[in-house]
PDB file of N, CA and C in Angstrom:
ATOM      1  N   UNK A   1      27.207  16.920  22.570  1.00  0.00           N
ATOM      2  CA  UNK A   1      25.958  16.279  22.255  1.00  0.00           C
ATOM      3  C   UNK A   1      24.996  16.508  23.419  1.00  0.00           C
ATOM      4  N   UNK A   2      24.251  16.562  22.949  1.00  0.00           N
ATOM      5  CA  UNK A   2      22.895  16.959  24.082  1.00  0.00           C
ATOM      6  C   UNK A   2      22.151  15.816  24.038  1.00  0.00           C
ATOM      7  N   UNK A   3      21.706  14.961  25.230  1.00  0.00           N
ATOM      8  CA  UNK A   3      21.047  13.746  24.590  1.00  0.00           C
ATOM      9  C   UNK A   3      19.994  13.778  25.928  1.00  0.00           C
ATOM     10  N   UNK A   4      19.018  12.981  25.487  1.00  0.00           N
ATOM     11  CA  UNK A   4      17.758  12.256  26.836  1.00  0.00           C
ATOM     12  C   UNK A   4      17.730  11.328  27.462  1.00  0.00           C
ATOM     13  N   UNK A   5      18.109  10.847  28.174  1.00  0.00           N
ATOM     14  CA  UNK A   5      17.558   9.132  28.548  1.00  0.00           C
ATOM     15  C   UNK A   5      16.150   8.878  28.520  1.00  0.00           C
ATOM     16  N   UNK A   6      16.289   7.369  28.092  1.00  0.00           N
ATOM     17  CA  UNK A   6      15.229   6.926  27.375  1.00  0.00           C
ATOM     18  C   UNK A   6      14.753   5.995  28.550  1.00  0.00           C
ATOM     19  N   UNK A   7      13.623   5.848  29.268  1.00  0.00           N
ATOM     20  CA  UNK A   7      13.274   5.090  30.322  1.00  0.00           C
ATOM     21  C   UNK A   7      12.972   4.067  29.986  1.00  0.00           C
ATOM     22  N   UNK A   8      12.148   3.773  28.899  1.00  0.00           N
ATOM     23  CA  UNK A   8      12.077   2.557  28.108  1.00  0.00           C
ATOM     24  C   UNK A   8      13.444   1.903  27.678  1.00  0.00           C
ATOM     25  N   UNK A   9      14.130   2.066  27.600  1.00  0.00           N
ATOM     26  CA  UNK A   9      15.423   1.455  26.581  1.00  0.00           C
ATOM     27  C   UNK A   9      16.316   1.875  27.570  1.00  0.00           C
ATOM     28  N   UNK A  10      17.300   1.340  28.714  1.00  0.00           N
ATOM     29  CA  UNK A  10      18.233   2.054  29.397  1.00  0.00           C
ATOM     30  C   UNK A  10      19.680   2.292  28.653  1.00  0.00           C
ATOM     31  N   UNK A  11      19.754   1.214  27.601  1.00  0.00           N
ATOM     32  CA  UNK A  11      20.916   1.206  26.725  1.00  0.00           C
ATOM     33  C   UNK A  11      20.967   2.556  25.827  1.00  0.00           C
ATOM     34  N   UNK A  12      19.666   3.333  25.711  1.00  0.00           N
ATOM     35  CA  UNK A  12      19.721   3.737  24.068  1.00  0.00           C
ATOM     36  C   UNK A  12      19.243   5.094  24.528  1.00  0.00           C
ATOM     37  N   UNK A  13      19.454   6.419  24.386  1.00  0.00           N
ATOM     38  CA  UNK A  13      19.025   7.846  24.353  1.00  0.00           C
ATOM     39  C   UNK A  13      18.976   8.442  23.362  1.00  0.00           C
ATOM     40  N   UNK A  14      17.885   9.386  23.332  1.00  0.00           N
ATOM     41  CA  UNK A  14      17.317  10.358  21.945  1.00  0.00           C
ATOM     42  C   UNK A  14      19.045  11.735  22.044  1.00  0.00           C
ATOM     43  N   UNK A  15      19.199  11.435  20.836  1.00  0.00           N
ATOM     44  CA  UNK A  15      20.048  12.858  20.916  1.00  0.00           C
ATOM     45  C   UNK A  15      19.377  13.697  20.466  1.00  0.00           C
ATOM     46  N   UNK A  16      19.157  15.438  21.096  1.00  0.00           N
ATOM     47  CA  UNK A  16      18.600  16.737  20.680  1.00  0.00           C
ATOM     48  C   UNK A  16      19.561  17.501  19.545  1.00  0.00           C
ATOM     49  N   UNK A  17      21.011  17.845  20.415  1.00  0.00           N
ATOM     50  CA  UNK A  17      21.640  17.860  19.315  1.00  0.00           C
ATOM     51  C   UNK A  17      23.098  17.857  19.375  1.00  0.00           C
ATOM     52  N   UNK A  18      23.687  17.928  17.722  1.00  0.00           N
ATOM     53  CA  UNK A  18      25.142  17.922  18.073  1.00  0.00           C
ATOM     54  C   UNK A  18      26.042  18.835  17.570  1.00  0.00           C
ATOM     55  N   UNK A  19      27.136  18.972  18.563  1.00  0.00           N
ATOM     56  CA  UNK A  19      28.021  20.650  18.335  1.00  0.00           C
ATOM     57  C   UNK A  19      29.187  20.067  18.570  1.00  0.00           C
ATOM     58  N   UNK A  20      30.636  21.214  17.956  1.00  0.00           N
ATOM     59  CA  UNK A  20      31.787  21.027  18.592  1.00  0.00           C
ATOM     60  C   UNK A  20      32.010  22.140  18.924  1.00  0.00           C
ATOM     61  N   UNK A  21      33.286  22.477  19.830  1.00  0.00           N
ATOM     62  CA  UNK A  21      33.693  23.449  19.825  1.00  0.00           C
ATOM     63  C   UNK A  21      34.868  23.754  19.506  1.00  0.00           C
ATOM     64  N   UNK A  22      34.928  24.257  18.356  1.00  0.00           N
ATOM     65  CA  UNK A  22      36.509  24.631  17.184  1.00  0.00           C
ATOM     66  C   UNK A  22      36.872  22.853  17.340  1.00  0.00           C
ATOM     67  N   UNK A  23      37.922  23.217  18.203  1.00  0.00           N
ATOM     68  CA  UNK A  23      39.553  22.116  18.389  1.00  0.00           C
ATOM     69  C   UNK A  23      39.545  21.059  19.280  1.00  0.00           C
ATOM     70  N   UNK A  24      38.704  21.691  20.178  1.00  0.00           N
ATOM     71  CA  UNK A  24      37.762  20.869  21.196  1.00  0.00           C
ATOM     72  C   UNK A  24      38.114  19.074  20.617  1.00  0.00           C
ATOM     73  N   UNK A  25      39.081  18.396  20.785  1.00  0.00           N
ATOM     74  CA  UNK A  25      38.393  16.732  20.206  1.00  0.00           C
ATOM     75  C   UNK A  25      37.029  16.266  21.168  1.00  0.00           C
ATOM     76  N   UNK A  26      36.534  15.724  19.788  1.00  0.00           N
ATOM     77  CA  UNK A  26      35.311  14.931  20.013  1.00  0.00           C
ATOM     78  C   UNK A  26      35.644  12.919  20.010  1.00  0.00           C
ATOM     79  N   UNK A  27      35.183  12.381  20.823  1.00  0.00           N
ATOM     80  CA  UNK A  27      35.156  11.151  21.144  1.00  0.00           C
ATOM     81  C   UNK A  27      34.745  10.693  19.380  1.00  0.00           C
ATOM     82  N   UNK A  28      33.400  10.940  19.462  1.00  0.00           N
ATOM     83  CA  UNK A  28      33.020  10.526  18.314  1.00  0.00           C
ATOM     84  C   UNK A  28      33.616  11.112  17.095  1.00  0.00           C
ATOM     85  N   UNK A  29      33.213  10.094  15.968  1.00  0.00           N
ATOM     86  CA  UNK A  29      33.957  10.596  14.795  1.00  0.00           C
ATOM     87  C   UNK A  29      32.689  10.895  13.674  1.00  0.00           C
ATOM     88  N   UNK A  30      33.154  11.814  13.381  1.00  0.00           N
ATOM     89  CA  UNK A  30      32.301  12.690  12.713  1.00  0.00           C
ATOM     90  C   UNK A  30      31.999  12.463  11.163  1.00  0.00           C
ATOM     91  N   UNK A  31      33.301  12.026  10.733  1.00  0.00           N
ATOM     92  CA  UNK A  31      32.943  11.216   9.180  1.00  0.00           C
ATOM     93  C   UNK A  31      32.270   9.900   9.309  1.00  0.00           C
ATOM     94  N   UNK A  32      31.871   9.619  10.231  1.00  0.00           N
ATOM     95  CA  UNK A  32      30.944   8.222  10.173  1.00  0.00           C
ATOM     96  C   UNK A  32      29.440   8.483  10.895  1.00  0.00           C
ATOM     97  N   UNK A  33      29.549   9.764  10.646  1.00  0.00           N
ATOM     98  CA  UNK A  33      28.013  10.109  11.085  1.00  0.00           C
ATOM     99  C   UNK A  33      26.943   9.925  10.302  1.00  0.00           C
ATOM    100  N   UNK A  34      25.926   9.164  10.831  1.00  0.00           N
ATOM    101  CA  UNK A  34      24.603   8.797   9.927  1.00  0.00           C
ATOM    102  C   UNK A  34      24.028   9.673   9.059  1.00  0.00           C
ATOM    103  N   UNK A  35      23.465   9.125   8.006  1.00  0.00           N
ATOM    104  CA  UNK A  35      22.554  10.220   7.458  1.00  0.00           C
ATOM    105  C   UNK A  35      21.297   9.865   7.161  1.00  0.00           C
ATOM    106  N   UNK A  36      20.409  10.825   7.917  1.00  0.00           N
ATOM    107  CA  UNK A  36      18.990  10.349   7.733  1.00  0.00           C
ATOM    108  C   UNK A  36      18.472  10.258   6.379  1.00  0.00           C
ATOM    109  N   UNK A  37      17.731   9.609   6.041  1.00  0.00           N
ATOM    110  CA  UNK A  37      16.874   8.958   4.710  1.00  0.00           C
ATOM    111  C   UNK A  37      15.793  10.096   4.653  1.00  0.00           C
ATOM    112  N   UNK A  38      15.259  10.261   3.297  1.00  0.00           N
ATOM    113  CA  UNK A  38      13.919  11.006   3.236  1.00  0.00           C
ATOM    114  C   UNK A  38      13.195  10.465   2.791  1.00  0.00           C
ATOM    115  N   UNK A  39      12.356   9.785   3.848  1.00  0.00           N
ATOM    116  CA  UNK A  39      10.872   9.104   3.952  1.00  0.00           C
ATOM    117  C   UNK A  39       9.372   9.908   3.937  1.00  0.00           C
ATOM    118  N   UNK A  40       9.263   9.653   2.779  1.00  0.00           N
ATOM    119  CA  UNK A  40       8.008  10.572   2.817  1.00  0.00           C
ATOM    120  C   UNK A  40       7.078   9.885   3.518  1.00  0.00           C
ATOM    121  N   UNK A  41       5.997  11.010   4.198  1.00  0.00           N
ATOM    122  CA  UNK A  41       5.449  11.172   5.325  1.00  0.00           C
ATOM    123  C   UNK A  41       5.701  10.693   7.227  1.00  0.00           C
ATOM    124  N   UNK A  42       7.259  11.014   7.011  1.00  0.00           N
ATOM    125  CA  UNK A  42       7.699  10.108   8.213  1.00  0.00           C
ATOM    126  C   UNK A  42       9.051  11.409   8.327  1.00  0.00           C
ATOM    127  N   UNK A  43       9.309  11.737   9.934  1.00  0.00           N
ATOM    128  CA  UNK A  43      10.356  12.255   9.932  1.00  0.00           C
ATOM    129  C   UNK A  43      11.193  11.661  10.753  1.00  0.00           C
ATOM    130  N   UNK A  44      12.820  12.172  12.087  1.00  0.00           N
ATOM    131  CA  UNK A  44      13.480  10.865  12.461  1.00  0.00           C
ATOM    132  C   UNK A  44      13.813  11.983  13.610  1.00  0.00           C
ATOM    133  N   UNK A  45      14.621  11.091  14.300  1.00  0.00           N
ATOM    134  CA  UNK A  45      14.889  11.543  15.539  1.00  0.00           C
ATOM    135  C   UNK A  45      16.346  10.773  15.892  1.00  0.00           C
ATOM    136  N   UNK A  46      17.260  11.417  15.857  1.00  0.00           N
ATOM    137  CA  UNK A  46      18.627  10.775  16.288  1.00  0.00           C
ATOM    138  C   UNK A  46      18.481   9.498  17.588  1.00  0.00           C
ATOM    139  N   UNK A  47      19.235   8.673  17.881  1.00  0.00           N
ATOM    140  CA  UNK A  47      19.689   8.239  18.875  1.00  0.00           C
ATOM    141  C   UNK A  47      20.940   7.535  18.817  1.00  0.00           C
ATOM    142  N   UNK A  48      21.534   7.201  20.465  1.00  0.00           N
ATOM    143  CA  UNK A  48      22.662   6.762  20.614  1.00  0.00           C
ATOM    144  C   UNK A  48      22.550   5.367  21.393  1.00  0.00           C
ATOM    145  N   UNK A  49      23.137   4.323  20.848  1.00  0.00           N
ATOM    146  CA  UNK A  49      22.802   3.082  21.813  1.00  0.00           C
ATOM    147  C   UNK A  49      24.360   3.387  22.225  1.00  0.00           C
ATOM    148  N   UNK A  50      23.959   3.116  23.698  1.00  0.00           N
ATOM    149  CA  UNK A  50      25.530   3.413  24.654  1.00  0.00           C
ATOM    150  C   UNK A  50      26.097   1.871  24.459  1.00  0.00           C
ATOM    151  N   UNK A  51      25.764   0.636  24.271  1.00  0.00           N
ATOM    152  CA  UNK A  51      25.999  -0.567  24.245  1.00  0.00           C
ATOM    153  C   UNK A  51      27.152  -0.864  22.965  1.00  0.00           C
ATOM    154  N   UNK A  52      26.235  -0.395  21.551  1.00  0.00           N
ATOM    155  CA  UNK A  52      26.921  -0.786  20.594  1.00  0.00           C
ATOM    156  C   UNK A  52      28.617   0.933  20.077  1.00  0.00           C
ATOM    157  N   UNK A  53      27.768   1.611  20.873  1.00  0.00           N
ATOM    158  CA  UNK A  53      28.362   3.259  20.819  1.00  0.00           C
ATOM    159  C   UNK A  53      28.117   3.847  19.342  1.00  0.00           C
ATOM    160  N   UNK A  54      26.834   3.366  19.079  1.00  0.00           N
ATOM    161  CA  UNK A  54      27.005   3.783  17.584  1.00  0.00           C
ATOM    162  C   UNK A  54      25.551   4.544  17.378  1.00  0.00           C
ATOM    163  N   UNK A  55      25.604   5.388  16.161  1.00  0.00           N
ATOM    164  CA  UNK A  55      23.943   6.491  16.312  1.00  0.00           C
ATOM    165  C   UNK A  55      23.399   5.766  15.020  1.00  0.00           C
ATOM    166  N   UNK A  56      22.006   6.130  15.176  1.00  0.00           N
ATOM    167  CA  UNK A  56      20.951   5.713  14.567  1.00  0.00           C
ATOM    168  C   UNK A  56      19.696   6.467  14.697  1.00  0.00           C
ATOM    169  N   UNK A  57      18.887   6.477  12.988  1.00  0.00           N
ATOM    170  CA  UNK A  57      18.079   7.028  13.175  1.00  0.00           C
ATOM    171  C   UNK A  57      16.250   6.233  13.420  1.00  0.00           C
ATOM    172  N   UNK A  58      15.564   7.237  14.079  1.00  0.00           N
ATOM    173  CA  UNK A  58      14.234   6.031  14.189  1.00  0.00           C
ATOM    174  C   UNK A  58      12.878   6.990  13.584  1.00  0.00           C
ATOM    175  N   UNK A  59      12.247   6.293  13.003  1.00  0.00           N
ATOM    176  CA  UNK A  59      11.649   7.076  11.426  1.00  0.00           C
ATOM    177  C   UNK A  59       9.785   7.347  12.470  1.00  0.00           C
ATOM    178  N   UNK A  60       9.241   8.283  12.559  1.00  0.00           N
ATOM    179  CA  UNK A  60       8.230   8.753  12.953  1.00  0.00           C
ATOM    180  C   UNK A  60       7.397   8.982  12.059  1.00  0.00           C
ATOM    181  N   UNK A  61       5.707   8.527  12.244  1.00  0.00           N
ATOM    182  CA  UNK A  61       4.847   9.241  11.147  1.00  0.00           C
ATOM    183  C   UNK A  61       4.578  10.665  11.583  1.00  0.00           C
ATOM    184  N   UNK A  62       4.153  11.563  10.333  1.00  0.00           N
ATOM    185  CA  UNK A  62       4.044  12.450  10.418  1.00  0.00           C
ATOM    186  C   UNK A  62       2.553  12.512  10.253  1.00  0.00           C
ATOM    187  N   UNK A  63       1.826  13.298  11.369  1.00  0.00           N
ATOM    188  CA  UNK A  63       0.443  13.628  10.985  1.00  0.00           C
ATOM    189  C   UNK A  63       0.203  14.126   9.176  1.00  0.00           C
ATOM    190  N   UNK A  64      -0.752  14.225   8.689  1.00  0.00           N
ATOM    191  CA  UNK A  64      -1.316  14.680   7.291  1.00  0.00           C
ATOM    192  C   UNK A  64      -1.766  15.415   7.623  1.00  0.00           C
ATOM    193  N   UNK A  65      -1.655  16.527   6.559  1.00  0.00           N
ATOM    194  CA  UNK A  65      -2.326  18.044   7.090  1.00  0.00           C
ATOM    195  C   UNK A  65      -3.826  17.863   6.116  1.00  0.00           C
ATOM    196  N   UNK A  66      -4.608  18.422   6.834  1.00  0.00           N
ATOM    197  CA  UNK A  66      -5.652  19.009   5.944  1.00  0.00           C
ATOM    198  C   UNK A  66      -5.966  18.794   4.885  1.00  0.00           C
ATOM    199  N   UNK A  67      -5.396  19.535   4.047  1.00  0.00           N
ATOM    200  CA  UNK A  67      -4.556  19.796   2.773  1.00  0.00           C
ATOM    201  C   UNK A  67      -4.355  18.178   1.722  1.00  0.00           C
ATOM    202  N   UNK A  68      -3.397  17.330   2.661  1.00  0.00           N
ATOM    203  CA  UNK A  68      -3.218  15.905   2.197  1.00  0.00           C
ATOM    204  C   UNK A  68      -4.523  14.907   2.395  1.00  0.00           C
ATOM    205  N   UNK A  69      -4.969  15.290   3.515  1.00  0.00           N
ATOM    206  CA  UNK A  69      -6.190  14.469   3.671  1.00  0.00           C
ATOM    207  C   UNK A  69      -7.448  14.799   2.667  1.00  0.00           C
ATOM    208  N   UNK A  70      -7.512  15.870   2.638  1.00  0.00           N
ATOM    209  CA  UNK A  70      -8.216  16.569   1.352  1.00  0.00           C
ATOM    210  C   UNK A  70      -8.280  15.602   0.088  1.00  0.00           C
ATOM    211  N   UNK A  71      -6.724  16.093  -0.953  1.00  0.00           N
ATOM    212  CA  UNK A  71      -6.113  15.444  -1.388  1.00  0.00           C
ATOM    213  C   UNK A  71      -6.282  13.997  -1.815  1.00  0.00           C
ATOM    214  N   UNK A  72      -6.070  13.574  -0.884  1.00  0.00           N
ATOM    215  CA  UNK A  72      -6.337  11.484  -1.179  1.00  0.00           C
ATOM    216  C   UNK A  72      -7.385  11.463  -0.879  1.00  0.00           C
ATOM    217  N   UNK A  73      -8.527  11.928  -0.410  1.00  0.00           N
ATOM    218  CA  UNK A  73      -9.744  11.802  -0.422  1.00  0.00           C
ATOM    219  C   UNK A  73     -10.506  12.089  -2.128  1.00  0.00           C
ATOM    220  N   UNK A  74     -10.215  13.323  -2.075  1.00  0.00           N
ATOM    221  CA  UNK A  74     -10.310  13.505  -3.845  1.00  0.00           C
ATOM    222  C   UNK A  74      -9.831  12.682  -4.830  1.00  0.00           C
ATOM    223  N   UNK A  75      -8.881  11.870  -4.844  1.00  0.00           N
ATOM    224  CA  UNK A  75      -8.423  11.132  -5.726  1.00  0.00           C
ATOM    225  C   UNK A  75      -9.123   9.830  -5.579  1.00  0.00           C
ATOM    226  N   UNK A  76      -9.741   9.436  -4.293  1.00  0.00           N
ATOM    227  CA  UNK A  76     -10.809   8.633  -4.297  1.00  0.00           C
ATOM    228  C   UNK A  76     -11.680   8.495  -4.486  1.00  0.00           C
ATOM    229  N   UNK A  77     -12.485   9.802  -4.318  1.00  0.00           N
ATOM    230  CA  UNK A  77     -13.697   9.974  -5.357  1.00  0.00           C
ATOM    231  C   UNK A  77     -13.751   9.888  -6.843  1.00  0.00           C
ATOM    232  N   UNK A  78     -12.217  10.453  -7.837  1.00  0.00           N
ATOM    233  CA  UNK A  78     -11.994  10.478  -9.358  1.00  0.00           C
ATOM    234  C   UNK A  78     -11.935   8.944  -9.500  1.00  0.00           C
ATOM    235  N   UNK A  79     -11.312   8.153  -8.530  1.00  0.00           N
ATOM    236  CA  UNK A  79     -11.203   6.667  -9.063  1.00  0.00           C
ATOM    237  C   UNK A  79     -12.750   6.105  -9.114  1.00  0.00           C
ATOM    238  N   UNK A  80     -13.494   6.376  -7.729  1.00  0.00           N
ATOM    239  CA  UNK A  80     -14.774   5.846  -7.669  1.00  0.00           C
ATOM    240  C   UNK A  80     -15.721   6.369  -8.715  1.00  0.00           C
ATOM    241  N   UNK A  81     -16.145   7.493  -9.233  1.00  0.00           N
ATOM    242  CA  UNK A  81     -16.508   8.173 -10.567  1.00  0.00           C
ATOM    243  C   UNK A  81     -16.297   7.346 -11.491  1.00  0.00           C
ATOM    244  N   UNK A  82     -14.728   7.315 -11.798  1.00  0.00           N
ATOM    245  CA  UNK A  82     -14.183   6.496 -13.104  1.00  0.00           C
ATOM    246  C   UNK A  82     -15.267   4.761 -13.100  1.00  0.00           C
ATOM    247  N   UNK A  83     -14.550   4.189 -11.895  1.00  0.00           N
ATOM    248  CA  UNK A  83     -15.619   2.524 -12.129  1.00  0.00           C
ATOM    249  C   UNK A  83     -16.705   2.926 -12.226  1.00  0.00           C
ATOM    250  N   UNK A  84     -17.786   3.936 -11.280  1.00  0.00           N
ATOM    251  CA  UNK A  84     -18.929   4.117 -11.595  1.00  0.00           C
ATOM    252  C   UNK A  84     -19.548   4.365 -13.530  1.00  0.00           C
ATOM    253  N   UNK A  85     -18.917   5.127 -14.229  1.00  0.00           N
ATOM    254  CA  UNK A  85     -19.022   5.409 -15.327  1.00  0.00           C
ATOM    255  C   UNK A  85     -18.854   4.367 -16.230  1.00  0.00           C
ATOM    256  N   UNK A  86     -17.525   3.656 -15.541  1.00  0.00           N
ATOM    257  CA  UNK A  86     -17.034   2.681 -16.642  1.00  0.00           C
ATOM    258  C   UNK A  86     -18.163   1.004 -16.561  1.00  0.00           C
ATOM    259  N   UNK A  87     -19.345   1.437 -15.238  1.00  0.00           N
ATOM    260  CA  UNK A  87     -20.045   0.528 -14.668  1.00  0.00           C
ATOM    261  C   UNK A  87     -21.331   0.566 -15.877  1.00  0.00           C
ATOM    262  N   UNK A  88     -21.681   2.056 -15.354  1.00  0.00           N
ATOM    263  CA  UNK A  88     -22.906   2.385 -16.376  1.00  0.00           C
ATOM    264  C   UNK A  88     -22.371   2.290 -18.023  1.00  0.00           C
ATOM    265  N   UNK A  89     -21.640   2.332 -18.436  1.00  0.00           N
ATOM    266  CA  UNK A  89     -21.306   2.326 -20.184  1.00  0.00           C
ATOM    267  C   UNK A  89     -21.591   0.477 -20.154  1.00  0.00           C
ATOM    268  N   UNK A  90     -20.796  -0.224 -19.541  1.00  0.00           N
ATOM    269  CA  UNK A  90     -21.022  -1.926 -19.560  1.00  0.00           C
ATOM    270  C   UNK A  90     -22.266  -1.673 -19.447  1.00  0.00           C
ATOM    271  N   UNK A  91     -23.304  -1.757 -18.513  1.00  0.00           N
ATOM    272  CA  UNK A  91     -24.324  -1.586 -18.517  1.00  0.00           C
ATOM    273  C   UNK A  91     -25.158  -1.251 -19.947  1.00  0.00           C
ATOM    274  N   UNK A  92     -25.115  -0.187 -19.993  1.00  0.00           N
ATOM    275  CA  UNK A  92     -25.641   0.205 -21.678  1.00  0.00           C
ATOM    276  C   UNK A  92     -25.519  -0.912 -22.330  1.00  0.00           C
ATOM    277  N   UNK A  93     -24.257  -1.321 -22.508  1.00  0.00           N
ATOM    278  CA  UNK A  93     -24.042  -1.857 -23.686  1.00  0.00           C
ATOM    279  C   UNK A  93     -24.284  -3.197 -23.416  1.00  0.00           C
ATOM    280  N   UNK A  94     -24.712  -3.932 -22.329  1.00  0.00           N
ATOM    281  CA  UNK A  94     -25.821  -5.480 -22.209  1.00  0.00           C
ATOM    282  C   UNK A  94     -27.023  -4.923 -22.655  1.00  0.00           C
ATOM    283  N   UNK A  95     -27.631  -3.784 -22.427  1.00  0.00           N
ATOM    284  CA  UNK A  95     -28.938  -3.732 -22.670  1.00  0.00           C
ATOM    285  C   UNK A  95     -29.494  -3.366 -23.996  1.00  0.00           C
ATOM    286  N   UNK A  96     -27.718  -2.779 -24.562  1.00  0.00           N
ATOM    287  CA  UNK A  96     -27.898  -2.653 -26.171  1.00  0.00           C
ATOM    288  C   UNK A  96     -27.912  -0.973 -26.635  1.00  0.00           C
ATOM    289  N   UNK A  97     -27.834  -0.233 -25.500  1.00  0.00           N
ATOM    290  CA  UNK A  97     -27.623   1.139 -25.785  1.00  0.00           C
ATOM    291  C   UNK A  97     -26.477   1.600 -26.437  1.00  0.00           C
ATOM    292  N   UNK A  98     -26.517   2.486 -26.844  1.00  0.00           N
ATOM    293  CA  UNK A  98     -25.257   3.445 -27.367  1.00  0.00           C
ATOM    294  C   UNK A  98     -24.398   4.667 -26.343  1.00  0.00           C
TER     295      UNK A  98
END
């Protein structure tokens, strides 16, 4: 395992990553290894609390590209359009239009 210490947290370090080699025993056990969740717009980053000896993951936002910001911006304008329209038809129809 390749890991960081965490200056903030002295108990707890980011792991980079993890390897065996063949036959090599590993301390840790490998069928009880976490599995990260897929959180949309959020990605994770391993760690190890040396206290409890157990890994965990910690969920990061992910910037929005371009693209997404684009995106939900546009779909805010189709909603704002929609009440606007659905504003003016009420309208009409107090004043008696068709």
């Amino acid at each position: 395992m390749i890991i960081i210490e965490n200056n903030d947290e002295k108990t707890k370090v980011k792991v980079l990553s993890v390897f065996s080699f063949g036959e090599i025993p590993v301390e840790y056990d490998m069928s009880t290894f976490p599995q990260p969740e897929n959180i949309k717009g959020k990605t994770y980053e391993l760690y190890y609390d040396k206290e409890t000896k157990k890994l965990y993951y910690k969920y990061i936002d992910v910037p929005k590209t371009d693209i997404e910001t684009l995106q939900e911006e546009n779909e805010k304008l189709k909603i704002a359009l929609t009440d606007q329209d659905e504003n003016i038809m009420l309208i009409m129809l107090e004043m008696g239009g068709n």
